[in-house]
PDB file of N, CA and C in Angstrom:
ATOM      1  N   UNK A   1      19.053  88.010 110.948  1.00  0.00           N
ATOM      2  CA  UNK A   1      18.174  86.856 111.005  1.00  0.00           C
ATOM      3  C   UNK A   1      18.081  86.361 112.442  1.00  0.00           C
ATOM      4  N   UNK A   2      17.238  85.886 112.976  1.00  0.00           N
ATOM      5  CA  UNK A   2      16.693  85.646 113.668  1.00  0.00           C
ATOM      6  C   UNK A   2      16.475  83.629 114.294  1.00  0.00           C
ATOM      7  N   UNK A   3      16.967  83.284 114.403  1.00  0.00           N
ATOM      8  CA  UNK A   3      17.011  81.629 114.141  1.00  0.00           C
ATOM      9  C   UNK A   3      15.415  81.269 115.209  1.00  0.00           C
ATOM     10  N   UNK A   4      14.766  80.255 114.883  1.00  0.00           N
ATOM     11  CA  UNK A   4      13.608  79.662 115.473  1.00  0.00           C
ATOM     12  C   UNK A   4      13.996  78.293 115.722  1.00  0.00           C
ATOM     13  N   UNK A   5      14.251  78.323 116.875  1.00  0.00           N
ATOM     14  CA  UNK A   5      14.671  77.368 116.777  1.00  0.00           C
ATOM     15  C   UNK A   5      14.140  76.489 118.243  1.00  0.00           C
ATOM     16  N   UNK A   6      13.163  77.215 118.701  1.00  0.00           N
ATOM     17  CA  UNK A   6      12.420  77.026 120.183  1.00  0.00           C
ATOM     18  C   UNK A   6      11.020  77.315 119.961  1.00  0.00           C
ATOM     19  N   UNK A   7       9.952  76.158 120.508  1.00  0.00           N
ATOM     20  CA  UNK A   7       8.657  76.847 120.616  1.00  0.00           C
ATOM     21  C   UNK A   7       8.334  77.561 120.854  1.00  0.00           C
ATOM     22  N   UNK A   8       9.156  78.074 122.301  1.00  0.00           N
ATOM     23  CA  UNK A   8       9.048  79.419 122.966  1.00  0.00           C
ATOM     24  C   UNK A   8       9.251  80.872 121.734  1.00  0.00           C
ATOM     25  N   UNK A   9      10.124  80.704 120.839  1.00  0.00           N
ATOM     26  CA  UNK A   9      10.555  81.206 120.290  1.00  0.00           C
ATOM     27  C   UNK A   9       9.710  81.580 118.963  1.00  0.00           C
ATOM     28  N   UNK A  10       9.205  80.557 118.382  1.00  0.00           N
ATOM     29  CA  UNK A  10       7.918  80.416 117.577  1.00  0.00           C
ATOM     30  C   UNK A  10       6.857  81.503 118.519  1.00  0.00           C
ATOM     31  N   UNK A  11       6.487  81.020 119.066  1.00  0.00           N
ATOM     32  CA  UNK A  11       5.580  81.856 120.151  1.00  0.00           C
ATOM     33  C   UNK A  11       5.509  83.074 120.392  1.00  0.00           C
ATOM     34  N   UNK A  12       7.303  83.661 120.394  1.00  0.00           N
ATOM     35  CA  UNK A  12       7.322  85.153 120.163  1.00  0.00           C
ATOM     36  C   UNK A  12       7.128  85.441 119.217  1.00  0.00           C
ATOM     37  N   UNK A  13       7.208  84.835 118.100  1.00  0.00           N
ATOM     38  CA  UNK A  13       7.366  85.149 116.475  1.00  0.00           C
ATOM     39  C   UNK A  13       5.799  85.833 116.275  1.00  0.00           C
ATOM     40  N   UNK A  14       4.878  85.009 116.778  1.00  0.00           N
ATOM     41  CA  UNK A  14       3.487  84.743 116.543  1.00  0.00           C
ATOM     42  C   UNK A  14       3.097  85.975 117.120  1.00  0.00           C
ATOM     43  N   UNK A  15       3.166  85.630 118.806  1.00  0.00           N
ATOM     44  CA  UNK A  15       2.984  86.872 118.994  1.00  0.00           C
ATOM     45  C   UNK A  15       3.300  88.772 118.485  1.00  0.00           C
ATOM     46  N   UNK A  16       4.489  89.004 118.456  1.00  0.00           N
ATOM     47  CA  UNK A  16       4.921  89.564 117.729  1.00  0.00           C
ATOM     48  C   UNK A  16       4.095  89.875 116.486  1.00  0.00           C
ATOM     49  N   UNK A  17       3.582  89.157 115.473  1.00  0.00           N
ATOM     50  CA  UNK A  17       2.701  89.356 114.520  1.00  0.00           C
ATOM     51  C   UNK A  17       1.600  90.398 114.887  1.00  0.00           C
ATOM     52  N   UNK A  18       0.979  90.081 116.315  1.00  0.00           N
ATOM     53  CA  UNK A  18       0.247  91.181 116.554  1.00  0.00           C
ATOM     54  C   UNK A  18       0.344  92.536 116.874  1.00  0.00           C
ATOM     55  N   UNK A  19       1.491  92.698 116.693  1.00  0.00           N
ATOM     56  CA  UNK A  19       2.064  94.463 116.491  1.00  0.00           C
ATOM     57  C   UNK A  19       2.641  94.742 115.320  1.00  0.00           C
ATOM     58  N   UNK A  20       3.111  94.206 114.202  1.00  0.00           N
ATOM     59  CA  UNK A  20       3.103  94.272 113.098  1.00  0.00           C
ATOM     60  C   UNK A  20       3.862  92.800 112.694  1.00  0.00           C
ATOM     61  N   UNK A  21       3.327  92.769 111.363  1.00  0.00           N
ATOM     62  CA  UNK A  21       4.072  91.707 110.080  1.00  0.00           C
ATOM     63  C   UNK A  21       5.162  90.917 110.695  1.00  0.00           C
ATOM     64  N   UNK A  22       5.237  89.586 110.478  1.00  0.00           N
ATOM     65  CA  UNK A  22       5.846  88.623 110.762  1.00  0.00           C
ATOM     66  C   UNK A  22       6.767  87.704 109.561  1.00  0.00           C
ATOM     67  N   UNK A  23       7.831  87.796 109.391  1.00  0.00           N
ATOM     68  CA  UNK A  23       8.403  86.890 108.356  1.00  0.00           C
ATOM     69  C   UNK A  23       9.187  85.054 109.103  1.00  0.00           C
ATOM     70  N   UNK A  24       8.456  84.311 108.295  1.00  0.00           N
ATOM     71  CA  UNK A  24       9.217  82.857 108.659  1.00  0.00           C
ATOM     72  C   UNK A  24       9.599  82.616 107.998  1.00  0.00           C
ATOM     73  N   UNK A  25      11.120  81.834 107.477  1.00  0.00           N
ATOM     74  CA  UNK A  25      11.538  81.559 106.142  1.00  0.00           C
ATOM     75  C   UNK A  25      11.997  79.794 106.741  1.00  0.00           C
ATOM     76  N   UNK A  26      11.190  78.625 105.879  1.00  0.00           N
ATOM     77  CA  UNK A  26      12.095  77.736 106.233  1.00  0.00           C
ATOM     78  C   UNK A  26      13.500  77.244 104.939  1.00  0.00           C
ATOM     79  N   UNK A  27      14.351  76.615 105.913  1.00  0.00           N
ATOM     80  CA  UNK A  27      15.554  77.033 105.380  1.00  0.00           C
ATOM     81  C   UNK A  27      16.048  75.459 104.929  1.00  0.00           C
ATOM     82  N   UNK A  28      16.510  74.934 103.854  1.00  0.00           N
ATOM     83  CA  UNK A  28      17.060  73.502 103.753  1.00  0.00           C
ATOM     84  C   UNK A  28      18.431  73.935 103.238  1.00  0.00           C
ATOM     85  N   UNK A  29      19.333  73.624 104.530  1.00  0.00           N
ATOM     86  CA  UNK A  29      20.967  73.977 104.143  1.00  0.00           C
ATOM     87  C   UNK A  29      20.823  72.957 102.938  1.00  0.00           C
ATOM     88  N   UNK A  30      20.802  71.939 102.436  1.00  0.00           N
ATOM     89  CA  UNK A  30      21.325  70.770 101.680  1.00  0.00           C
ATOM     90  C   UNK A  30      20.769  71.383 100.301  1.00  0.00           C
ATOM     91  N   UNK A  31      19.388  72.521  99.985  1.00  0.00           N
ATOM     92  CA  UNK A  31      18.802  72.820  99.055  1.00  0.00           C
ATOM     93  C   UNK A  31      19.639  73.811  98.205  1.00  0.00           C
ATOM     94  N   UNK A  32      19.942  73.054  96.771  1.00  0.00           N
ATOM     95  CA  UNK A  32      20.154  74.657  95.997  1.00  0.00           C
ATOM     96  C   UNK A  32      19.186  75.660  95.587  1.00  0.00           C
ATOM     97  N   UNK A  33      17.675  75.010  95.790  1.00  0.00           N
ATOM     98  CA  UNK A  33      16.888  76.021  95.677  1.00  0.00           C
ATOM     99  C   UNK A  33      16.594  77.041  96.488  1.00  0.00           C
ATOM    100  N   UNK A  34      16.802  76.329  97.417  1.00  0.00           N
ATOM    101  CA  UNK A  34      17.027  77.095  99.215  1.00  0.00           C
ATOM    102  C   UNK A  34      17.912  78.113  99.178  1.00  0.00           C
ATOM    103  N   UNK A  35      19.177  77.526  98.986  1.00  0.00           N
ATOM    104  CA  UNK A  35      20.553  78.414  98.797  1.00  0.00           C
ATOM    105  C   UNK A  35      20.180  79.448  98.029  1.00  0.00           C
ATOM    106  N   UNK A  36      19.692  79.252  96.666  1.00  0.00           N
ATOM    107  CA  UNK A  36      19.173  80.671  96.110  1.00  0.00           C
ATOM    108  C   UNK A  36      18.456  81.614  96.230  1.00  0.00           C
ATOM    109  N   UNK A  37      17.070  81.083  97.175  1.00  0.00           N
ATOM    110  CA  UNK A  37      16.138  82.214  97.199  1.00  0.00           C
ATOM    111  C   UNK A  37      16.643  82.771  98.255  1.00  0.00           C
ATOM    112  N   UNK A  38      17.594  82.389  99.326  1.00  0.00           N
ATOM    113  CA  UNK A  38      18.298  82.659 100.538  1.00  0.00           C
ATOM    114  C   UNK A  38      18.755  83.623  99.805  1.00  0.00           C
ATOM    115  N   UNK A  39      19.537  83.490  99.441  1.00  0.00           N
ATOM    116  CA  UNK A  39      20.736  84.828  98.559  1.00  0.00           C
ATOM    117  C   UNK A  39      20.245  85.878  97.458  1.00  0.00           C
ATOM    118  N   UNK A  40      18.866  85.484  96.871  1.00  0.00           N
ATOM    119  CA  UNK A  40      18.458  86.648  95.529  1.00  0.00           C
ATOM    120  C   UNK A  40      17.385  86.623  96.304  1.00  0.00           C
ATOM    121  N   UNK A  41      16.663  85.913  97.264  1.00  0.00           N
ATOM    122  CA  UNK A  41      15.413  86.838  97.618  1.00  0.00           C
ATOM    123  C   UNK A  41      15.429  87.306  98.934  1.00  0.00           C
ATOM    124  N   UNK A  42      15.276  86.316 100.130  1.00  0.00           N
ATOM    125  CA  UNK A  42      15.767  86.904 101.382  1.00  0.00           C
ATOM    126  C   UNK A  42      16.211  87.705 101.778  1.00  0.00           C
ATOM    127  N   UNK A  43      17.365  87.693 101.370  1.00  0.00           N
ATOM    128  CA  UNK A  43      18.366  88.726 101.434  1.00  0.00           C
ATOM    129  C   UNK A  43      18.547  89.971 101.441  1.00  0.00           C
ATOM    130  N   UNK A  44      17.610  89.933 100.112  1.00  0.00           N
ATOM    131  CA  UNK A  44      16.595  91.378 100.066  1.00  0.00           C
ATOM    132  C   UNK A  44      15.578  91.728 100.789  1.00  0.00           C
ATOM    133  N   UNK A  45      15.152  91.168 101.518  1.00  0.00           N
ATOM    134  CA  UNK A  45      13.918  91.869 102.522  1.00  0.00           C
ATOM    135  C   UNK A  45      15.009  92.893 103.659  1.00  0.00           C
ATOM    136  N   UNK A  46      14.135  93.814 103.657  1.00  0.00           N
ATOM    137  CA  UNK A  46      14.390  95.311 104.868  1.00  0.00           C
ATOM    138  C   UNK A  46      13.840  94.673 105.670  1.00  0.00           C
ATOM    139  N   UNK A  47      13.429  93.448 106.461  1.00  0.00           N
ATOM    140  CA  UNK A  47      12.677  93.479 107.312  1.00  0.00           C
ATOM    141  C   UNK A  47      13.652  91.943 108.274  1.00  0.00           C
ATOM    142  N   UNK A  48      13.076  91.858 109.880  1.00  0.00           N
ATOM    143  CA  UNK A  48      13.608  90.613 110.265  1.00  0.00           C
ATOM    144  C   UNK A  48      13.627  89.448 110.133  1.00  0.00           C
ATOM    145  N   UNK A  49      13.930  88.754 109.658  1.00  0.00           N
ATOM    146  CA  UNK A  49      14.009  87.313 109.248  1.00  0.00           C
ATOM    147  C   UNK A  49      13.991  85.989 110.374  1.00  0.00           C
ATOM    148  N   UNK A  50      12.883  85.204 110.901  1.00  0.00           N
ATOM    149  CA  UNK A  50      12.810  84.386 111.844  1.00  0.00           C
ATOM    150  C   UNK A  50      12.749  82.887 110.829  1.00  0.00           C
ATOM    151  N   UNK A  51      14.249  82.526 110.956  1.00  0.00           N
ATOM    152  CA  UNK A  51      14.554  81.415 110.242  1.00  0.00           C
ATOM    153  C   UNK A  51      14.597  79.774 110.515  1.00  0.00           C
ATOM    154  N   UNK A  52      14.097  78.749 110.089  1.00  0.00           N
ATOM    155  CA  UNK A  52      13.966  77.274 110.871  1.00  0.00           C
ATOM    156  C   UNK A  52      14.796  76.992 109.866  1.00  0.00           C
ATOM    157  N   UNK A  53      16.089  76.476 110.502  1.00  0.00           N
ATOM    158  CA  UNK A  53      16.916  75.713 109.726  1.00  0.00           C
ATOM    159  C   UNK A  53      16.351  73.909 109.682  1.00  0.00           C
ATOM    160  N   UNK A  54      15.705  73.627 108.579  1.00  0.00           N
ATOM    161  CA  UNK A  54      14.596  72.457 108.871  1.00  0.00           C
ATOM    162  C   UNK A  54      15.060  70.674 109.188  1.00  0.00           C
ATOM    163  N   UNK A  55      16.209  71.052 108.907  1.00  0.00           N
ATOM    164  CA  UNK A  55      17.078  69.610 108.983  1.00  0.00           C
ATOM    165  C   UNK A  55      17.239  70.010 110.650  1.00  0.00           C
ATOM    166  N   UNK A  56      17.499  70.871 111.227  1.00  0.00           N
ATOM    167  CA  UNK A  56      18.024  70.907 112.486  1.00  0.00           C
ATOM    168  C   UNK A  56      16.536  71.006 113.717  1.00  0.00           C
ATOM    169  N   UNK A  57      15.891  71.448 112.875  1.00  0.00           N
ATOM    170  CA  UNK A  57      14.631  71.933 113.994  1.00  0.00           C
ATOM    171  C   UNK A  57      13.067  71.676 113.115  1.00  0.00           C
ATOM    172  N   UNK A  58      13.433  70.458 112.960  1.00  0.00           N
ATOM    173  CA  UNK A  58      12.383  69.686 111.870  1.00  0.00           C
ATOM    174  C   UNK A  58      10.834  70.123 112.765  1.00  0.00           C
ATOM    175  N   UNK A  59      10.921  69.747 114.373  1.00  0.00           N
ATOM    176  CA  UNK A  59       9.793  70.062 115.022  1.00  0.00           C
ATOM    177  C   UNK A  59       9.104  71.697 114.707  1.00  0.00           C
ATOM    178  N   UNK A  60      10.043  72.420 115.011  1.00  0.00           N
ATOM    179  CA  UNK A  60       9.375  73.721 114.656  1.00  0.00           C
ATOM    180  C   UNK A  60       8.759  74.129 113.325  1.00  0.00           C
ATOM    181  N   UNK A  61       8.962  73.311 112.778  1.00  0.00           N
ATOM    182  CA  UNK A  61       8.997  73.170 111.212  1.00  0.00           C
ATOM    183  C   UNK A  61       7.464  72.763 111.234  1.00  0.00           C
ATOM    184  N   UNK A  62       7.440  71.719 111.314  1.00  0.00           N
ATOM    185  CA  UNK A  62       5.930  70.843 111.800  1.00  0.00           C
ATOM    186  C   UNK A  62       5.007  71.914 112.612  1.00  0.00           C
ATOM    187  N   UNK A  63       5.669  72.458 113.344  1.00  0.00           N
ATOM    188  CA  UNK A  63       4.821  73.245 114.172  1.00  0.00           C
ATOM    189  C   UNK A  63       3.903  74.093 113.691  1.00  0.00           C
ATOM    190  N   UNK A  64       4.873  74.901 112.865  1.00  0.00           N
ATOM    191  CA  UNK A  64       4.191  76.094 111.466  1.00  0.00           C
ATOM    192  C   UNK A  64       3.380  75.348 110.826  1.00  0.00           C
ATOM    193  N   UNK A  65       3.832  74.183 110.416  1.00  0.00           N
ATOM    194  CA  UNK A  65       2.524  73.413 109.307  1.00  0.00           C
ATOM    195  C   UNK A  65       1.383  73.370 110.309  1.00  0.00           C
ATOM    196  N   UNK A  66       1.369  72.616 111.008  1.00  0.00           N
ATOM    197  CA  UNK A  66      -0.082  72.614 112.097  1.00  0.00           C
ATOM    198  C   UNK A  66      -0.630  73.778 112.667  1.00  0.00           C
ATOM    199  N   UNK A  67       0.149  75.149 112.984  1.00  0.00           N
ATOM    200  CA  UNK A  67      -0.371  76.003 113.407  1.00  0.00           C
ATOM    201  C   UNK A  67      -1.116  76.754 112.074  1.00  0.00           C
ATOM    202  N   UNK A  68      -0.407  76.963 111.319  1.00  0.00           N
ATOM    203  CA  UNK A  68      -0.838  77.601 110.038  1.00  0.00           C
ATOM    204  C   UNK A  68      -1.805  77.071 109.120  1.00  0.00           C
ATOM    205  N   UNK A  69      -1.741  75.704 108.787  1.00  0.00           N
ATOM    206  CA  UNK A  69      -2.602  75.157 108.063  1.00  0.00           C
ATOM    207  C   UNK A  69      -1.940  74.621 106.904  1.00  0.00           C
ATOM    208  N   UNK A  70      -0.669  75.128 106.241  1.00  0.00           N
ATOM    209  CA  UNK A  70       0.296  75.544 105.288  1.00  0.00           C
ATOM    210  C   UNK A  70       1.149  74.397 105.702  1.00  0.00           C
ATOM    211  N   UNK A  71       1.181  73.266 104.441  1.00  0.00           N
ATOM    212  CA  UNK A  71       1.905  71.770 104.050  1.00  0.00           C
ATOM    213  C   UNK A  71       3.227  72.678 104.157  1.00  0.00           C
ATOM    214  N   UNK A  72       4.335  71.540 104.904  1.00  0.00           N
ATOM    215  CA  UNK A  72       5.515  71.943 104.969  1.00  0.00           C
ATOM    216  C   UNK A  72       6.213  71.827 103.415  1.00  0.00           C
ATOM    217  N   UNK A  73       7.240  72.542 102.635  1.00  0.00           N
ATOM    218  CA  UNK A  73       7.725  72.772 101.650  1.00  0.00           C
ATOM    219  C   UNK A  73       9.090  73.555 101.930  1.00  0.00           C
ATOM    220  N   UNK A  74       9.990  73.209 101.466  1.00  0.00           N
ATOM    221  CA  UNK A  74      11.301  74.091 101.381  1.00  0.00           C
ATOM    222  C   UNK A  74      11.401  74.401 100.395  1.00  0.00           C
ATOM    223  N   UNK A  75      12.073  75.599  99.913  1.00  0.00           N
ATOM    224  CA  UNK A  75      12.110  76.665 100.925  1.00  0.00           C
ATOM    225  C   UNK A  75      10.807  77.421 101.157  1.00  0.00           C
ATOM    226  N   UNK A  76      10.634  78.255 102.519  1.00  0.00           N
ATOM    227  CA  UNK A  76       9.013  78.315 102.201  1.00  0.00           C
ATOM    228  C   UNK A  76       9.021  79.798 103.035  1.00  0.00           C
ATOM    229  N   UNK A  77       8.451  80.589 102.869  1.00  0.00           N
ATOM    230  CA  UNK A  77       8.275  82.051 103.357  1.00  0.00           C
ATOM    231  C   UNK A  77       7.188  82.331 103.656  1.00  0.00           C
ATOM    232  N   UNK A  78       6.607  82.786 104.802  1.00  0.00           N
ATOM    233  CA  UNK A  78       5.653  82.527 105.106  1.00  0.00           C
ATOM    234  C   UNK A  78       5.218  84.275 106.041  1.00  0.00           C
ATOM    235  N   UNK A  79       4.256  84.960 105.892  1.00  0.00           N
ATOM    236  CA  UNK A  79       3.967  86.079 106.803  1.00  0.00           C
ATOM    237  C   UNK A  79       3.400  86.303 107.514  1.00  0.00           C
ATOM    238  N   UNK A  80       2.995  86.676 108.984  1.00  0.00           N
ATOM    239  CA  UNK A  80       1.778  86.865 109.864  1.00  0.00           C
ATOM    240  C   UNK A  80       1.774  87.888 110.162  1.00  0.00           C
ATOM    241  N   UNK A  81       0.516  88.110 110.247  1.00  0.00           N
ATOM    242  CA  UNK A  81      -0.361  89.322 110.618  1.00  0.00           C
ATOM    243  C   UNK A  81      -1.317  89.066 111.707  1.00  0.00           C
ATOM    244  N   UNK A  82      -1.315  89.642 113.023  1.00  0.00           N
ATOM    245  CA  UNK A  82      -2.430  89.571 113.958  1.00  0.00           C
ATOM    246  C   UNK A  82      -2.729  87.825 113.744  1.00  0.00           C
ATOM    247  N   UNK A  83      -1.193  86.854 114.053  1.00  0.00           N
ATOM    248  CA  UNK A  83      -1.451  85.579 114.261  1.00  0.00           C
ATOM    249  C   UNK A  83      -1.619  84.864 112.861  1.00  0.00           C
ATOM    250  N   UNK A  84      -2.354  85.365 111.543  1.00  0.00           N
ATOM    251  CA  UNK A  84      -2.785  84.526 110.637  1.00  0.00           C
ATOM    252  C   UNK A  84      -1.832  84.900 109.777  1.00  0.00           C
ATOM    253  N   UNK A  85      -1.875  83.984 108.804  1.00  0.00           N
ATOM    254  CA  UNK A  85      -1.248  83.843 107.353  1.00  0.00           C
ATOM    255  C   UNK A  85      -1.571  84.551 106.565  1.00  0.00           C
ATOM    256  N   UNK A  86      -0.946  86.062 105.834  1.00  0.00           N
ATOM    257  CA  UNK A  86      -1.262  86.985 105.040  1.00  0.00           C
ATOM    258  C   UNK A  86      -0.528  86.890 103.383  1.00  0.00           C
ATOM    259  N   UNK A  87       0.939  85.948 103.221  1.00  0.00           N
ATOM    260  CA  UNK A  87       1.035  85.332 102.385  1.00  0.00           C
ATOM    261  C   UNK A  87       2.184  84.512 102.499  1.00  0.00           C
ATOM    262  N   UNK A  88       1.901  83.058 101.599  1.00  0.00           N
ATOM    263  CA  UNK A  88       3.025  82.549 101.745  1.00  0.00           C
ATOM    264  C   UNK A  88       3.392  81.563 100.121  1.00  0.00           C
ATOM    265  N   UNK A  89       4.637  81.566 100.056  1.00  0.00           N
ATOM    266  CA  UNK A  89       4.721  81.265  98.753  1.00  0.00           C
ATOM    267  C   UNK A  89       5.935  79.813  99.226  1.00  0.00           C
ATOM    268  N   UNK A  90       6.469  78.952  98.185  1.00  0.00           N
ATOM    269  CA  UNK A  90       6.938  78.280  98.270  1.00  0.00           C
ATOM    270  C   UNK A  90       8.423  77.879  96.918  1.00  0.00           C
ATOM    271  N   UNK A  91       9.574  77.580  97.164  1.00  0.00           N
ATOM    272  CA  UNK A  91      10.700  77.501  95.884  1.00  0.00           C
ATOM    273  C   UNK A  91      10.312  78.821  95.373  1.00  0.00           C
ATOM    274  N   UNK A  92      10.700  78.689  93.859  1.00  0.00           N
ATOM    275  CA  UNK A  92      10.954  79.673  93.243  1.00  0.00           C
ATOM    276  C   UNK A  92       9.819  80.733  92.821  1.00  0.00           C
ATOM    277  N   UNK A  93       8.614  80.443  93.816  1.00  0.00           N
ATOM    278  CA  UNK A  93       7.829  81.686  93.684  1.00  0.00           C
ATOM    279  C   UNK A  93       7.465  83.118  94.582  1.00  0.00           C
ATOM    280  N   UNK A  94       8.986  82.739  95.785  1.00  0.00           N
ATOM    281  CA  UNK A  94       9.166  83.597  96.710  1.00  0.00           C
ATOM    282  C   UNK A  94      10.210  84.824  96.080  1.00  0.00           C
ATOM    283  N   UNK A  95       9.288  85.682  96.465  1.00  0.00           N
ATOM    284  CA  UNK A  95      10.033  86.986  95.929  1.00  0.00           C
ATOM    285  C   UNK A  95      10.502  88.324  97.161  1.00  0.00           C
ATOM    286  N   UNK A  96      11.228  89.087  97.115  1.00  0.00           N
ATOM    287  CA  UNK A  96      11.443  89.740  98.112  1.00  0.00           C
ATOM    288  C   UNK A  96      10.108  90.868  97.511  1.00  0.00           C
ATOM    289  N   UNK A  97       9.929  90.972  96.835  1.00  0.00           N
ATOM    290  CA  UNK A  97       8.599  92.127  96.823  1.00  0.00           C
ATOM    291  C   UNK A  97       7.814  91.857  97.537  1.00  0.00           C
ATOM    292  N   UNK A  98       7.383  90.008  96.459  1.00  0.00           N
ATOM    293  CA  UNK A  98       5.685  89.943  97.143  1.00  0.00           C
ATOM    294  C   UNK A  98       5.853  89.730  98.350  1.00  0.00           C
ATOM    295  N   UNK A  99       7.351  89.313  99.538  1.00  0.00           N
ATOM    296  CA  UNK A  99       7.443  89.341 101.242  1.00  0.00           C
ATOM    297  C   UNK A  99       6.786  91.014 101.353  1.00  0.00           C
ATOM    298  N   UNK A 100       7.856  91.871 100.525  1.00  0.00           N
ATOM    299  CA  UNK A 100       7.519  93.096 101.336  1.00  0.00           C
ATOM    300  C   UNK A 100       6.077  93.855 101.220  1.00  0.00           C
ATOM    301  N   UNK A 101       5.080  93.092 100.114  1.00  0.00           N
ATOM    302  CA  UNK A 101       3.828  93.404 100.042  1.00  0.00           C
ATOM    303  C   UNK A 101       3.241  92.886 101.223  1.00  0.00           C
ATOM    304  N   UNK A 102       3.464  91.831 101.544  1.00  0.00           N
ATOM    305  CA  UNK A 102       3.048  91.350 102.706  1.00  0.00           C
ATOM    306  C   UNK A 102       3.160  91.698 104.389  1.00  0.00           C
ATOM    307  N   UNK A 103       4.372  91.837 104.372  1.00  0.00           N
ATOM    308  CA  UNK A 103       4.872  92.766 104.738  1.00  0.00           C
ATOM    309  C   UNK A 103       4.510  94.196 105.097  1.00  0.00           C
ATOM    310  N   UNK A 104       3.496  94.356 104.388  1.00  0.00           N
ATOM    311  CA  UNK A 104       3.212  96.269 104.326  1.00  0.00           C
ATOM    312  C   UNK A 104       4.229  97.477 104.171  1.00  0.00           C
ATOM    313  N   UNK A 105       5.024  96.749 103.354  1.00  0.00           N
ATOM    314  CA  UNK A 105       6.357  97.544 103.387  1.00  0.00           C
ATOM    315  C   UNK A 105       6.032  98.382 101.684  1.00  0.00           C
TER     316      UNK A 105
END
């Protein structure tokens, strides 16, 4: 995993998207819903994980909502492709498949 925890850092994320698939996961330590999809879905992705721990880096958090368009929600998974939003789901409708469909995996 990957922590986001810098605009700058967001920025690579984004960028990055434009050479392939991008995963953001925001993260609420305090959430047991969080805690779970962390552990049965996350977990399961083959792929890198660029994580906003949201209590700690609430701004970057905000950031994704305004850049994306996409109301902030924990826990929230989110994918880019060439900059845009290809899918994003929110609680218990994040799955490690539909990431890795997104994904192109």
């Amino acid at each position: 995993m990957v922590r986001l925890d810098t605009i700058e850092k967001l920025e690579e994320a984004i960028e990055n998207s434009r050479v392939h698939p991008v995963l953001l996961f925001k993260h609420s330590r305090t959430c047991g819903i969080s805690a779970g999809v962390m552990s049965q879905e996350i977990s399961g992705v083959e792929a890198p994980v660029n994580v906003v721990f949201v209590q700690d880096d609430r701004m970057i958090s905000n950031e994704i909502a305004r850049r994306t368009g996409i109301r902030h929600e924990s826990p929230q998974a989110i994918v880019l492709k060439d900059g845009e939003v290809v899918y994003h789901a929110s609680h218990f409708d994040i799955t490690a498949d539909d990431i890795h469909a997104g994904l192109g995996r």
